[in-house]
Structure formats: C-alpha cells, structure tokens
N, C-alpha and C. Protein backbone atom coordinates (compact mmCIF):
# COMPACT_ATOMS: atom_id res chain seq x y z
N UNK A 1 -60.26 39.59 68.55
CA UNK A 1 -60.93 39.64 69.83
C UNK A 1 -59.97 39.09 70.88
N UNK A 2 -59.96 39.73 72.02
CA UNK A 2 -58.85 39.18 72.74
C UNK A 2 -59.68 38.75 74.01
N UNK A 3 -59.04 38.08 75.01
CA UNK A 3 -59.53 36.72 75.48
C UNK A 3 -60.60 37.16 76.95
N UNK A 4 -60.84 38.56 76.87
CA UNK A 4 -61.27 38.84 78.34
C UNK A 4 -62.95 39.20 77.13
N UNK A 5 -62.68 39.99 76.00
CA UNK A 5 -64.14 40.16 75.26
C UNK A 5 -64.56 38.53 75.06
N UNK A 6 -63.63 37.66 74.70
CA UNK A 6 -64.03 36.22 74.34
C UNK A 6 -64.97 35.69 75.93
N UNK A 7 -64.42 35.59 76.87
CA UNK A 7 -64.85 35.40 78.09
C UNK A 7 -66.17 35.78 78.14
N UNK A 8 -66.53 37.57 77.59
CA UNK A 8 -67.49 37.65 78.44
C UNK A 8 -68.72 37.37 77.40
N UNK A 9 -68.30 37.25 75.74
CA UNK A 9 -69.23 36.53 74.79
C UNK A 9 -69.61 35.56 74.81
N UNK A 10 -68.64 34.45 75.34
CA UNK A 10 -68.80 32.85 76.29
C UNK A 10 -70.07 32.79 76.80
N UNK A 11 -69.65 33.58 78.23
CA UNK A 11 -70.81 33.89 79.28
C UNK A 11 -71.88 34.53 78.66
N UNK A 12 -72.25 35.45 77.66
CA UNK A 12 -73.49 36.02 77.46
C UNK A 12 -74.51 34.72 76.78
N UNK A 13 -73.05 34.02 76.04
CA UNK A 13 -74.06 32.87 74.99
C UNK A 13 -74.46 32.00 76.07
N UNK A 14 -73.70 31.53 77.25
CA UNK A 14 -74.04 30.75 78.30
C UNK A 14 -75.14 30.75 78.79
N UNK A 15 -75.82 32.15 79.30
CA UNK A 15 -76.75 32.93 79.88
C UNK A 15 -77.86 32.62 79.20
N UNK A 16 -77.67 33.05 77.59
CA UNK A 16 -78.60 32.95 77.12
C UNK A 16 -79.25 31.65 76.61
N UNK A 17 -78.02 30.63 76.89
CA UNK A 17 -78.36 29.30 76.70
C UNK A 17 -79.73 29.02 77.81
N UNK A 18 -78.98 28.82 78.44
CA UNK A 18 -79.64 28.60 79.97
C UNK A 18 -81.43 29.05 79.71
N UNK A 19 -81.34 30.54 79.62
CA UNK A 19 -82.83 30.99 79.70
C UNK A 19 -83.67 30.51 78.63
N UNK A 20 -82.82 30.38 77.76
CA UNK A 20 -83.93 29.34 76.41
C UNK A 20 -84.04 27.96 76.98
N UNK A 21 -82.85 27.35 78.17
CA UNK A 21 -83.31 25.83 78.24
C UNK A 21 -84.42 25.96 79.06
N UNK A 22 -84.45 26.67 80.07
CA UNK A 22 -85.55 27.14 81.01
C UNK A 22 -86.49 27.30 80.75
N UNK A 23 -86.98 28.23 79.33
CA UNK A 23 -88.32 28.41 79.03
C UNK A 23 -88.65 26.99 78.56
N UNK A 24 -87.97 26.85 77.59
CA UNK A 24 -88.13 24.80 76.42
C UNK A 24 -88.71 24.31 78.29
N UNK A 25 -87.96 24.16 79.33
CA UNK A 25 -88.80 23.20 80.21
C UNK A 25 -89.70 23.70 80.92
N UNK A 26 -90.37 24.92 81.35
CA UNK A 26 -91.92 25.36 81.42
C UNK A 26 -92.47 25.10 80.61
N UNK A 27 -92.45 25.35 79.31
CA UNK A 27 -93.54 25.34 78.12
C UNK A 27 -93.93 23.68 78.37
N UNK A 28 -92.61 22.57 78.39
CA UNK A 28 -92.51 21.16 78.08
C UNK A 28 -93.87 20.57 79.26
N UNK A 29 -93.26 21.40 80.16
CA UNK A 29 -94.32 20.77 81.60
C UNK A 29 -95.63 21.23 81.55
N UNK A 30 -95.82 22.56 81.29
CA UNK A 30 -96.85 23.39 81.17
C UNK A 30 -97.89 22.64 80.25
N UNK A 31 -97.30 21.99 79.14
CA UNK A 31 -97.87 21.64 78.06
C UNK A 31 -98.50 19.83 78.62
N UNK A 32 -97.50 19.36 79.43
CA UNK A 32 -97.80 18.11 79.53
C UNK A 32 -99.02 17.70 81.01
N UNK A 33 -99.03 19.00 81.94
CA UNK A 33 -99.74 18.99 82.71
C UNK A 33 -101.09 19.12 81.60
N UNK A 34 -100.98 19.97 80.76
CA UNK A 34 -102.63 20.06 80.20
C UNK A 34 -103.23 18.55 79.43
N UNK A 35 -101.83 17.97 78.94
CA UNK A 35 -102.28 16.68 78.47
C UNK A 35 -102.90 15.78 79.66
N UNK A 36 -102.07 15.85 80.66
CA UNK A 36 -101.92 14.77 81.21
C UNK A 36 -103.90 15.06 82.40
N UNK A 37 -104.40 16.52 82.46
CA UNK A 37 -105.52 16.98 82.42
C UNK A 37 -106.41 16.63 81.59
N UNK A 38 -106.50 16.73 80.66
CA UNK A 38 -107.08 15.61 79.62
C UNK A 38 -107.06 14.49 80.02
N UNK A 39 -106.03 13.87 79.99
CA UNK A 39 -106.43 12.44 80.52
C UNK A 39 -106.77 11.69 81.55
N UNK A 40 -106.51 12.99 83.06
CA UNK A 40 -107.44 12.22 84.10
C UNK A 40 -108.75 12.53 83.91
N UNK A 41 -109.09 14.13 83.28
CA UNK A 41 -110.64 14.01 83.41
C UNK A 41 -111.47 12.82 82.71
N UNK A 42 -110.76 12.91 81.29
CA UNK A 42 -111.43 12.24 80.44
C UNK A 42 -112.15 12.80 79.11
N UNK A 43 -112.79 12.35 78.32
CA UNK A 43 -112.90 12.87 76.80
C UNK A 43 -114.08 13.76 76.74
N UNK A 44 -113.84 14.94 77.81
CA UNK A 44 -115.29 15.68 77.82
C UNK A 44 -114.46 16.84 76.81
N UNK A 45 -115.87 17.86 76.31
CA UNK A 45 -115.50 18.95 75.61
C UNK A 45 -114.38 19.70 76.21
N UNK A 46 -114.52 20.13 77.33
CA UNK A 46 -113.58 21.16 77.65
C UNK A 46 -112.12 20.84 77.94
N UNK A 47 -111.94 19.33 78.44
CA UNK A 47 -110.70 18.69 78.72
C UNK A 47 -110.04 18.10 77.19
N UNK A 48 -110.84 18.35 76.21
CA UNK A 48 -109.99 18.27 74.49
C UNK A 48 -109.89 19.37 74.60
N UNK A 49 -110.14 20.24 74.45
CA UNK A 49 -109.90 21.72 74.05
C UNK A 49 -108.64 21.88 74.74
N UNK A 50 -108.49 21.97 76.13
CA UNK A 50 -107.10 22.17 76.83
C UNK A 50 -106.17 21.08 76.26
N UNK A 51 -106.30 20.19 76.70
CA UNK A 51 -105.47 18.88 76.40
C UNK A 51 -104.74 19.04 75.29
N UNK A 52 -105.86 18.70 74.60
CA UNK A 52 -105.04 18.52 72.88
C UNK A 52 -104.62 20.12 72.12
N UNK A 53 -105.99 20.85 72.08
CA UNK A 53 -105.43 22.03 71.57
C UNK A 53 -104.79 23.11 72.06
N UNK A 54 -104.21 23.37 73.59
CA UNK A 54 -103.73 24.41 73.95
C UNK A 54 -102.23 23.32 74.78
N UNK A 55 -102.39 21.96 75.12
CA UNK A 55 -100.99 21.24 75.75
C UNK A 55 -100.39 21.11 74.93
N UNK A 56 -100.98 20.42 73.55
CA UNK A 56 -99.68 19.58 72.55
C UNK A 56 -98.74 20.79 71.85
N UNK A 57 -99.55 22.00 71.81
CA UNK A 57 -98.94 22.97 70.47
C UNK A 57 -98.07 23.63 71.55
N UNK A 58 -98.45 23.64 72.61
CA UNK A 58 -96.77 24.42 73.82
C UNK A 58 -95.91 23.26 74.18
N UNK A 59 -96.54 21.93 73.86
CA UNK A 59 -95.67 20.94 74.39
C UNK A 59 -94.16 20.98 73.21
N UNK A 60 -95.17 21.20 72.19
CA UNK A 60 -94.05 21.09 70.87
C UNK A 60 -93.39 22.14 70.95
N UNK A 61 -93.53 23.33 71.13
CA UNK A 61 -92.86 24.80 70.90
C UNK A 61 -91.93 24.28 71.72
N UNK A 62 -92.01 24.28 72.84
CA UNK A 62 -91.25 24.11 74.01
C UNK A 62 -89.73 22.77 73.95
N UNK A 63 -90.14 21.92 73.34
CA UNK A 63 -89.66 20.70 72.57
C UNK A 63 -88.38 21.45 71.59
N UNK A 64 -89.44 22.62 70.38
CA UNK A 64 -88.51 23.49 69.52
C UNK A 64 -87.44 24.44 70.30
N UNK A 65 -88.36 24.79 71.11
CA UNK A 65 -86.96 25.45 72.01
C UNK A 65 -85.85 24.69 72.35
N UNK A 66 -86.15 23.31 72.99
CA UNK A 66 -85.00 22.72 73.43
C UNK A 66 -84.27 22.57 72.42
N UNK A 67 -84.66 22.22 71.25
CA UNK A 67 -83.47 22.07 70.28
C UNK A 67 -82.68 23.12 69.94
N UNK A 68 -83.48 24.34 69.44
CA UNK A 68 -82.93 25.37 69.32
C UNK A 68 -81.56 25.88 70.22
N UNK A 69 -81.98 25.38 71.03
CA UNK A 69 -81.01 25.84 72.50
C UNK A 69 -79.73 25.02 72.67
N UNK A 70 -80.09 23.41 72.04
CA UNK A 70 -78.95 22.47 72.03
C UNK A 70 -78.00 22.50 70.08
N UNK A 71 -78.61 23.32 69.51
CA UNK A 71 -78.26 23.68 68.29
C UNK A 71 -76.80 24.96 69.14
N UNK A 72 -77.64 25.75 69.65
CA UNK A 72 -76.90 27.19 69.89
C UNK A 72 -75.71 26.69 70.84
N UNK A 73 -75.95 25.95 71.53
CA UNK A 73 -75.00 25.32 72.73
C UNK A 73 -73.41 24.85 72.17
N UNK A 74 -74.32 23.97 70.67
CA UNK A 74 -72.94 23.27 69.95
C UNK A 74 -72.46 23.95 69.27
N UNK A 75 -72.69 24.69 68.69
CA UNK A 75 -72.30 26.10 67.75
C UNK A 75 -71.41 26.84 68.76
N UNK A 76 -71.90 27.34 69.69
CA UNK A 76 -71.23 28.77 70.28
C UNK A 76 -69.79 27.83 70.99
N UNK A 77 -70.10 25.94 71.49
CA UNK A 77 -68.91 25.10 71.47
C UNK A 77 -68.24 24.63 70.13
N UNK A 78 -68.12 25.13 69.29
CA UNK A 78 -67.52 25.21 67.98
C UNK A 78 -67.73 23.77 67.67
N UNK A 79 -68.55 22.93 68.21
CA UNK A 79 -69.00 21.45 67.85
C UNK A 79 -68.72 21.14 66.29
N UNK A 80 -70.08 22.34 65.74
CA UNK A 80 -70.34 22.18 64.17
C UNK A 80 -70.36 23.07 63.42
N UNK A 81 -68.81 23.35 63.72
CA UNK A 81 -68.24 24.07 62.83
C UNK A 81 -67.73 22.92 61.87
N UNK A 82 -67.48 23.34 60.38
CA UNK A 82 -67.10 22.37 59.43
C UNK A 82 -65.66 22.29 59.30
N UNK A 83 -64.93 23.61 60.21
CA UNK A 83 -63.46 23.74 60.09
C UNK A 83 -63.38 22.30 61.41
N UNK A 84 -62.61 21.28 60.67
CA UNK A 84 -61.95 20.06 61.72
C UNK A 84 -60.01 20.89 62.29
N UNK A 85 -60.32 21.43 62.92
CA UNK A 85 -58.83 22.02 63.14
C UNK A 85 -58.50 21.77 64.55
C-alpha cells in the first residue's frame, strides 16, 4: 500500500472514529437525561419505566460504544499491536 491509499485509510478510520464517538455521547446523555428524569420526578410508575428501563440500557450501549471506538482508535494507531517494532 503506498502512502497516499495509507492517508486516505487513516482518514476513513478517523471519520469513522469520530461518528462512533458521537453516537457513544448522544446515547450517554440521552440515557442520563432519562435517569436524571427519574430522579427529579421521583419514584412514580412512569418515571421507573423511563429512568431505569429505557435510560440505563442506552446509557450502557452508549458507554459500549465509547469503548468500542477507543478499542478501534488504538488499533487503527497500531497501539496494540503485539509486534513491539
């Protein structure tokens, strides 16, 4: 591969970094506004239902994304690769 295809594989993984960190922080906020809804209303039926069952499970996805994204970041920076060269 020569260094102008390397460039623009760089930039695509870059790109695509980016839009996975982007979603990981909607989902993160998205998820924590519903908690944090829950907890000003208070422990009525409908504010558990949002809160707990529709904030925590996007709070976490969103959480999985970020890693996912800081996994792909160090990889595509040859971080953890096992070759020490």
């Amino acid at each position: 591969m020569n260094r102008s295809e390397q460039n623009i594989s760089d930039e695509n993984d870059s790109q695509e970094i980016d839009k996975l960190v982007r979603t990981a922080i909607l989902c993160t906020i998205t998820g924590m506004l519903f908690v944090l809804l829950f907890l000003i209303v208070g422990f009525k039926a409908w504010s558990v239902g949002i809160g707990v069952f529709l904030g925590m499970p996007v709070m976490i996805f969103g959480m999985g994304l970020y890693i996912v994204a800081v996994f792909r970041d160090l990889k595509s920076r040859k971080v953890l690769d096992s070759d020490n060269k």
